[in-house]
PDB file of N, CA and C in Angstrom:
ATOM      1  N   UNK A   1     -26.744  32.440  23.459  1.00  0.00           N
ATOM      2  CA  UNK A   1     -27.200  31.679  22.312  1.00  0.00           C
ATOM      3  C   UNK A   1     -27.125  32.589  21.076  1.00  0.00           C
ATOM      4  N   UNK A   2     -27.002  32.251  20.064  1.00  0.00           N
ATOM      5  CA  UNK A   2     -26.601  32.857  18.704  1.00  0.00           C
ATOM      6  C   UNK A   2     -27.581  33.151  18.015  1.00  0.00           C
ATOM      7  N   UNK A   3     -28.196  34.595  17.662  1.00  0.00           N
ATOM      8  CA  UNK A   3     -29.022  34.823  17.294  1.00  0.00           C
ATOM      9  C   UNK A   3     -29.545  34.112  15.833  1.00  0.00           C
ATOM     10  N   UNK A   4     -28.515  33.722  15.103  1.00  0.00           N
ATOM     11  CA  UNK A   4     -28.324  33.321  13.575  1.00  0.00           C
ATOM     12  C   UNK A   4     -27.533  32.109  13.899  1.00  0.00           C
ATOM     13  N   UNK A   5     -27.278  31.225  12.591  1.00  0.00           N
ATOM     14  CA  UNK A   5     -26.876  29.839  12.397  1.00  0.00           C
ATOM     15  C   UNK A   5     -26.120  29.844  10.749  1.00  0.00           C
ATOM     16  N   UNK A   6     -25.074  29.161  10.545  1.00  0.00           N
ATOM     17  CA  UNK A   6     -24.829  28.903   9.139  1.00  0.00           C
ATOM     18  C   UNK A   6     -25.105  27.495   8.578  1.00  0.00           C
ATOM     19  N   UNK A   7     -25.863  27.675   7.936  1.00  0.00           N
ATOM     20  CA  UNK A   7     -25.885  25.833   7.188  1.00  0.00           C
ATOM     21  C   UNK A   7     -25.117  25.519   6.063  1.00  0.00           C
ATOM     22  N   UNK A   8     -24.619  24.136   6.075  1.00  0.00           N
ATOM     23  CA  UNK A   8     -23.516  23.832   5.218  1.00  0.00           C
ATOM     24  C   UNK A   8     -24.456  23.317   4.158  1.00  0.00           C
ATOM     25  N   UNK A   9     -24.008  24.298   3.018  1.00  0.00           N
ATOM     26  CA  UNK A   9     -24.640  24.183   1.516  1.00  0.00           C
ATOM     27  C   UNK A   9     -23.603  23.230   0.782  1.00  0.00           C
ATOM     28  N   UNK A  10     -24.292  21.785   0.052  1.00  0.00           N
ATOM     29  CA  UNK A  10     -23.186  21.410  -0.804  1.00  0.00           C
ATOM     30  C   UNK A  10     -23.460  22.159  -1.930  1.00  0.00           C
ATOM     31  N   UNK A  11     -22.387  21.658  -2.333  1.00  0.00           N
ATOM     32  CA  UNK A  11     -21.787  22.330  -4.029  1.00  0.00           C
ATOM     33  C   UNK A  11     -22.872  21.472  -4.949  1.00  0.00           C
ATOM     34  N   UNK A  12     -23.097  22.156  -5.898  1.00  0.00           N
ATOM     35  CA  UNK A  12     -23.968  21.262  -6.984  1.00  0.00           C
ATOM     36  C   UNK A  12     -23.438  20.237  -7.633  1.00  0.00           C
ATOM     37  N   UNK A  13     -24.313  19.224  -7.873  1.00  0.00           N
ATOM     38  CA  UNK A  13     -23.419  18.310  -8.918  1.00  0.00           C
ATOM     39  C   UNK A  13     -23.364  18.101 -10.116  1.00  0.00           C
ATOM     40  N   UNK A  14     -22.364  18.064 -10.798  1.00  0.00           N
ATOM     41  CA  UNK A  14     -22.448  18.168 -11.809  1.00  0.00           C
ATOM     42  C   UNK A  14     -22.834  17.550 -12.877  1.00  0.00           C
ATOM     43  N   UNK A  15     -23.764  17.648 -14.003  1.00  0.00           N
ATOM     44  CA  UNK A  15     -24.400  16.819 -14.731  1.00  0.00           C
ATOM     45  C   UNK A  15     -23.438  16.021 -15.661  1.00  0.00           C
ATOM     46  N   UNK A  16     -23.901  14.814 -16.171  1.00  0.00           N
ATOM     47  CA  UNK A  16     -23.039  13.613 -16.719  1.00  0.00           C
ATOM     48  C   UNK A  16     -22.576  12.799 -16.083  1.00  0.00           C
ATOM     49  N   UNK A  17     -21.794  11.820 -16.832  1.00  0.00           N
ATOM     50  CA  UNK A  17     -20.479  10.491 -16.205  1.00  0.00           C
ATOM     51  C   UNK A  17     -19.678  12.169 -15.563  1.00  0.00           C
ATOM     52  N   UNK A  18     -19.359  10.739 -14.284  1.00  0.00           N
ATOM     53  CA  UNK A  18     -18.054  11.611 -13.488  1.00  0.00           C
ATOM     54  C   UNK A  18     -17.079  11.128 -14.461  1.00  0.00           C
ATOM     55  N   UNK A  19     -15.814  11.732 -14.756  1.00  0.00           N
ATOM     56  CA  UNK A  19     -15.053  11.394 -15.586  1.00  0.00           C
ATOM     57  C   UNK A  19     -13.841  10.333 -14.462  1.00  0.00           C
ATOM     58  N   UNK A  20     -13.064   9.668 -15.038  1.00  0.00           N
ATOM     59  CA  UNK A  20     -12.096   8.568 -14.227  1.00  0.00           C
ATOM     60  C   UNK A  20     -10.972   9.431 -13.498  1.00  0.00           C
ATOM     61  N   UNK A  21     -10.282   9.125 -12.467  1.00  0.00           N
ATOM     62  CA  UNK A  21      -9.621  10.001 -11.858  1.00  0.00           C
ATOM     63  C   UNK A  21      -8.329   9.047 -12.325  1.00  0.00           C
ATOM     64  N   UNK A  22      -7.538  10.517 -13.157  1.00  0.00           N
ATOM     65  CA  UNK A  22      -6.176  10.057 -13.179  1.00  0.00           C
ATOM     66  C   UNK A  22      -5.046   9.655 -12.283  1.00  0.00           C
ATOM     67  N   UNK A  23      -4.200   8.602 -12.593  1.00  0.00           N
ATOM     68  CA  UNK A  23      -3.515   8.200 -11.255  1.00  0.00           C
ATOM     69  C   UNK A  23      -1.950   8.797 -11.780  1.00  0.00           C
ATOM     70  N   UNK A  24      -1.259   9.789 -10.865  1.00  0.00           N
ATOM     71  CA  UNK A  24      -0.254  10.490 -11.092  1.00  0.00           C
ATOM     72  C   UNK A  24       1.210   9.472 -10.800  1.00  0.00           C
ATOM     73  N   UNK A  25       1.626   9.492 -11.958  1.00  0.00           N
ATOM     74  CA  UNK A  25       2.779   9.111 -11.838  1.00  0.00           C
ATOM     75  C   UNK A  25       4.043   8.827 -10.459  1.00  0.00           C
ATOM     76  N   UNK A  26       4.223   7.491 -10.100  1.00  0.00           N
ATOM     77  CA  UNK A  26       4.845   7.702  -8.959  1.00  0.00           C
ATOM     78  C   UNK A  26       6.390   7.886  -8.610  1.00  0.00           C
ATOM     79  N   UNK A  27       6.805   8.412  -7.259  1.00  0.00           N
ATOM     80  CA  UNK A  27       7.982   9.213  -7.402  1.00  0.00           C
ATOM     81  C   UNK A  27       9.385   8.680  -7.521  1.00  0.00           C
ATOM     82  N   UNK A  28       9.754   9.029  -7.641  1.00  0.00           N
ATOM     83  CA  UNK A  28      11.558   8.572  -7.819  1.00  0.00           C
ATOM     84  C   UNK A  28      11.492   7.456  -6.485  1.00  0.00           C
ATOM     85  N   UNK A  29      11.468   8.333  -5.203  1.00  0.00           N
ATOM     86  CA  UNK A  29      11.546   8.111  -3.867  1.00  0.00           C
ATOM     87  C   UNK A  29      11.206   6.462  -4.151  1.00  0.00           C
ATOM     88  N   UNK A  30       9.792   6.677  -4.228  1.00  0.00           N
ATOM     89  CA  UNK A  30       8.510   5.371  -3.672  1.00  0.00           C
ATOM     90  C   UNK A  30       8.972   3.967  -4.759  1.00  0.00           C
ATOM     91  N   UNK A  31       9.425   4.458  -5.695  1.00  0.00           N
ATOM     92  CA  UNK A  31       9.949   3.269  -6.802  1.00  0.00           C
ATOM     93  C   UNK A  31      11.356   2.837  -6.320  1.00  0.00           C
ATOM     94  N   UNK A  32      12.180   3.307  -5.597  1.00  0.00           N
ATOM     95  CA  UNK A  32      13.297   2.929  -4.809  1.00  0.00           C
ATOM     96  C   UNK A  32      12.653   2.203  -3.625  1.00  0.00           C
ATOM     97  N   UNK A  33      12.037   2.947  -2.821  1.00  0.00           N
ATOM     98  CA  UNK A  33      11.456   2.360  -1.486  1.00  0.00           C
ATOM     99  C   UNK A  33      10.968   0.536  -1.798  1.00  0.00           C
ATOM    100  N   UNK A  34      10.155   0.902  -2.795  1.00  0.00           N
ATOM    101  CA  UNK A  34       9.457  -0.693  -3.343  1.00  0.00           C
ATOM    102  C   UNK A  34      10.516  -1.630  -3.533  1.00  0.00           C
ATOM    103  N   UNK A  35      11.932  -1.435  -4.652  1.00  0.00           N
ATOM    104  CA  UNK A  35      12.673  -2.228  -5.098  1.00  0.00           C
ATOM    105  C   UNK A  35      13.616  -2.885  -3.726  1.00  0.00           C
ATOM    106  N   UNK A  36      13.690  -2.103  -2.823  1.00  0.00           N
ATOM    107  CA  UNK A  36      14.471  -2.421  -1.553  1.00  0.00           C
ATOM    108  C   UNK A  36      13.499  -3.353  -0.925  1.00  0.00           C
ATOM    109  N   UNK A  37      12.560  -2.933  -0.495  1.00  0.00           N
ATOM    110  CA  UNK A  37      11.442  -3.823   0.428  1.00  0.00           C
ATOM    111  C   UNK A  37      11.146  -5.162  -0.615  1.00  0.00           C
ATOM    112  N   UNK A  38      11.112  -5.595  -1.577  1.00  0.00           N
ATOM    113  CA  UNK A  38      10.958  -6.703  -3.031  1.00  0.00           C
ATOM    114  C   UNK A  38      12.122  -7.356  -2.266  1.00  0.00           C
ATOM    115  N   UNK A  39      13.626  -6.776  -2.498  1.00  0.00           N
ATOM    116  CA  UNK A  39      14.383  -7.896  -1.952  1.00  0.00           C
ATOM    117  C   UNK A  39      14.660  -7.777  -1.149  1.00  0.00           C
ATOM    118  N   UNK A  40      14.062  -7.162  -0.113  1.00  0.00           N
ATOM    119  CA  UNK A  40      14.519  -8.067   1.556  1.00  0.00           C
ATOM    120  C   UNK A  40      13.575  -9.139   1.440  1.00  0.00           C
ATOM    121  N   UNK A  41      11.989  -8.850   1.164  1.00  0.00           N
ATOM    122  CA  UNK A  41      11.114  -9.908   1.123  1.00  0.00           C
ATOM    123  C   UNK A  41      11.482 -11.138   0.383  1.00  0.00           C
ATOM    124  N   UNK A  42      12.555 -11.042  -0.793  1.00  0.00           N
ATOM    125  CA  UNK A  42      12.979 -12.358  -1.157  1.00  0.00           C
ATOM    126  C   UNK A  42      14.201 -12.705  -0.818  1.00  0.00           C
ATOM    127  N   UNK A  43      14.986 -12.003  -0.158  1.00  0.00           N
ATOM    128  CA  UNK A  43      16.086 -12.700   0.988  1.00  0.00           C
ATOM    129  C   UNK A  43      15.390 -13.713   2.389  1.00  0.00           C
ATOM    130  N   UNK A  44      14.154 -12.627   3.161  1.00  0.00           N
ATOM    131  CA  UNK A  44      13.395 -13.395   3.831  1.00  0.00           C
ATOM    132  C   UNK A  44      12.582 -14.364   3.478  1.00  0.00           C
ATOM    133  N   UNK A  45      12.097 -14.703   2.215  1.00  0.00           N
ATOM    134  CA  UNK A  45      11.660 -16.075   1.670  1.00  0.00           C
ATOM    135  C   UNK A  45      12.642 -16.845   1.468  1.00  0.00           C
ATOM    136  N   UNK A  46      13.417 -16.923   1.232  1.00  0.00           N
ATOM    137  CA  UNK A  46      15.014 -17.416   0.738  1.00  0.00           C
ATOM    138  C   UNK A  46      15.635 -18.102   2.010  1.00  0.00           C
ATOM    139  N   UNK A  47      15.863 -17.049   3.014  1.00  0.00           N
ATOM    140  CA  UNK A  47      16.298 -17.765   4.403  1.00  0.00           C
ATOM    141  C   UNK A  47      15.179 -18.956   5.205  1.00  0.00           C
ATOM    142  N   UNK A  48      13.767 -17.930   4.743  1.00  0.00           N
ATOM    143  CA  UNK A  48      13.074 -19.278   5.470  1.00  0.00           C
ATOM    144  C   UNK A  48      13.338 -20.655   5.281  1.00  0.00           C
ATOM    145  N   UNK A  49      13.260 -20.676   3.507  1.00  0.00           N
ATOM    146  CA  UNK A  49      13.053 -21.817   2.828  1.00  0.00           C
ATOM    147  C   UNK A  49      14.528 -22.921   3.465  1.00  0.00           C
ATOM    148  N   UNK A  50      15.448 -22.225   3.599  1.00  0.00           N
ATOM    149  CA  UNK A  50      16.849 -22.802   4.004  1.00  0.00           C
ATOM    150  C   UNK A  50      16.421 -23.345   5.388  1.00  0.00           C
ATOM    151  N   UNK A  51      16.003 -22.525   6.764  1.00  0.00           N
ATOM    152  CA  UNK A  51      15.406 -23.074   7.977  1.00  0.00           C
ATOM    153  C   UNK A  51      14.844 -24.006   8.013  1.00  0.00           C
ATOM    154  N   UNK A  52      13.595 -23.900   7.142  1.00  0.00           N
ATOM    155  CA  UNK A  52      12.967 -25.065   6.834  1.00  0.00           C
ATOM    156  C   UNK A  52      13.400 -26.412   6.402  1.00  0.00           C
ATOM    157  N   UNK A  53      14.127 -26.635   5.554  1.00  0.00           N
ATOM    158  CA  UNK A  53      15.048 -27.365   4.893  1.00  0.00           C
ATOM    159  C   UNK A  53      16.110 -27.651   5.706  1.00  0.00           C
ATOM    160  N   UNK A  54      16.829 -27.106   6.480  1.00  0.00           N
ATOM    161  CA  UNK A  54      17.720 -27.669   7.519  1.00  0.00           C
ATOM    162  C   UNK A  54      16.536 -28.650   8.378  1.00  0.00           C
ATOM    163  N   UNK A  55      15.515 -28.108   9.060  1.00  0.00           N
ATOM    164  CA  UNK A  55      14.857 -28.789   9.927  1.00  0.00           C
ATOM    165  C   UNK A  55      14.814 -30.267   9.500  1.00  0.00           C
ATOM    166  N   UNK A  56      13.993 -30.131   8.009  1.00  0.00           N
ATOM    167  CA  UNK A  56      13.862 -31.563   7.668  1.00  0.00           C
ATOM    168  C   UNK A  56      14.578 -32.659   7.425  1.00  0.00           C
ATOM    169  N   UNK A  57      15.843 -31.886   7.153  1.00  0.00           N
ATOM    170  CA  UNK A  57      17.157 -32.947   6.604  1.00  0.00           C
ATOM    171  C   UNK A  57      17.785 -33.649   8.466  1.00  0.00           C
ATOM    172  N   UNK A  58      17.439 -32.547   9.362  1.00  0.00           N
ATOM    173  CA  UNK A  58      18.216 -33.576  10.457  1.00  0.00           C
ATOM    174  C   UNK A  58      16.903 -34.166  11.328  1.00  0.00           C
ATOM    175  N   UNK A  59      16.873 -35.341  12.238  1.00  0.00           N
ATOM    176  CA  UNK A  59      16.348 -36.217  12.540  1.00  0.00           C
ATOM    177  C   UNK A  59      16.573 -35.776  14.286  1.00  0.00           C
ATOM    178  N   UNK A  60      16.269 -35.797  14.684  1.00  0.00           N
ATOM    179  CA  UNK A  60      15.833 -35.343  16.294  1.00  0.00           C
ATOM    180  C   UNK A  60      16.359 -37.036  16.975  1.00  0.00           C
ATOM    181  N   UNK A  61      17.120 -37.297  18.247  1.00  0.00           N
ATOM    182  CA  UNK A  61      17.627 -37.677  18.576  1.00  0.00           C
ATOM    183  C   UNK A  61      17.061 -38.307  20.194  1.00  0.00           C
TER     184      UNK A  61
END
């Protein structure tokens, strides 16, 4: 058994408004990533809407 122990001291806080946390500019990468995933999601709205629309136009037999 351990003769001694460490206790976790928080940090003080600091007096005033917390100030707003800036949001850092996003990357080359992630603004490509988005514009690709935008239009598959509106190719895949696009095809649904066509599925759908075939269904209704033919009449089951």
């Amino acid at each position: 058994m351990p003769a001694f122990t460490f206790e976790k001291i928080s940090p003080p806080v600091p007096p005033g408004p917390i100030a707003p946390i800036e949001q850092k500019p996003r990357g080359v990468i992630v603004q490509m990533l988005d514009r690709f995933v935008e239009a598959r999601a509106r190719r895949a709205a696009a095809q649904d809407k066509v599925e759908t629309a075939g269904r209704d136009s033919v009449a089951p037999k």
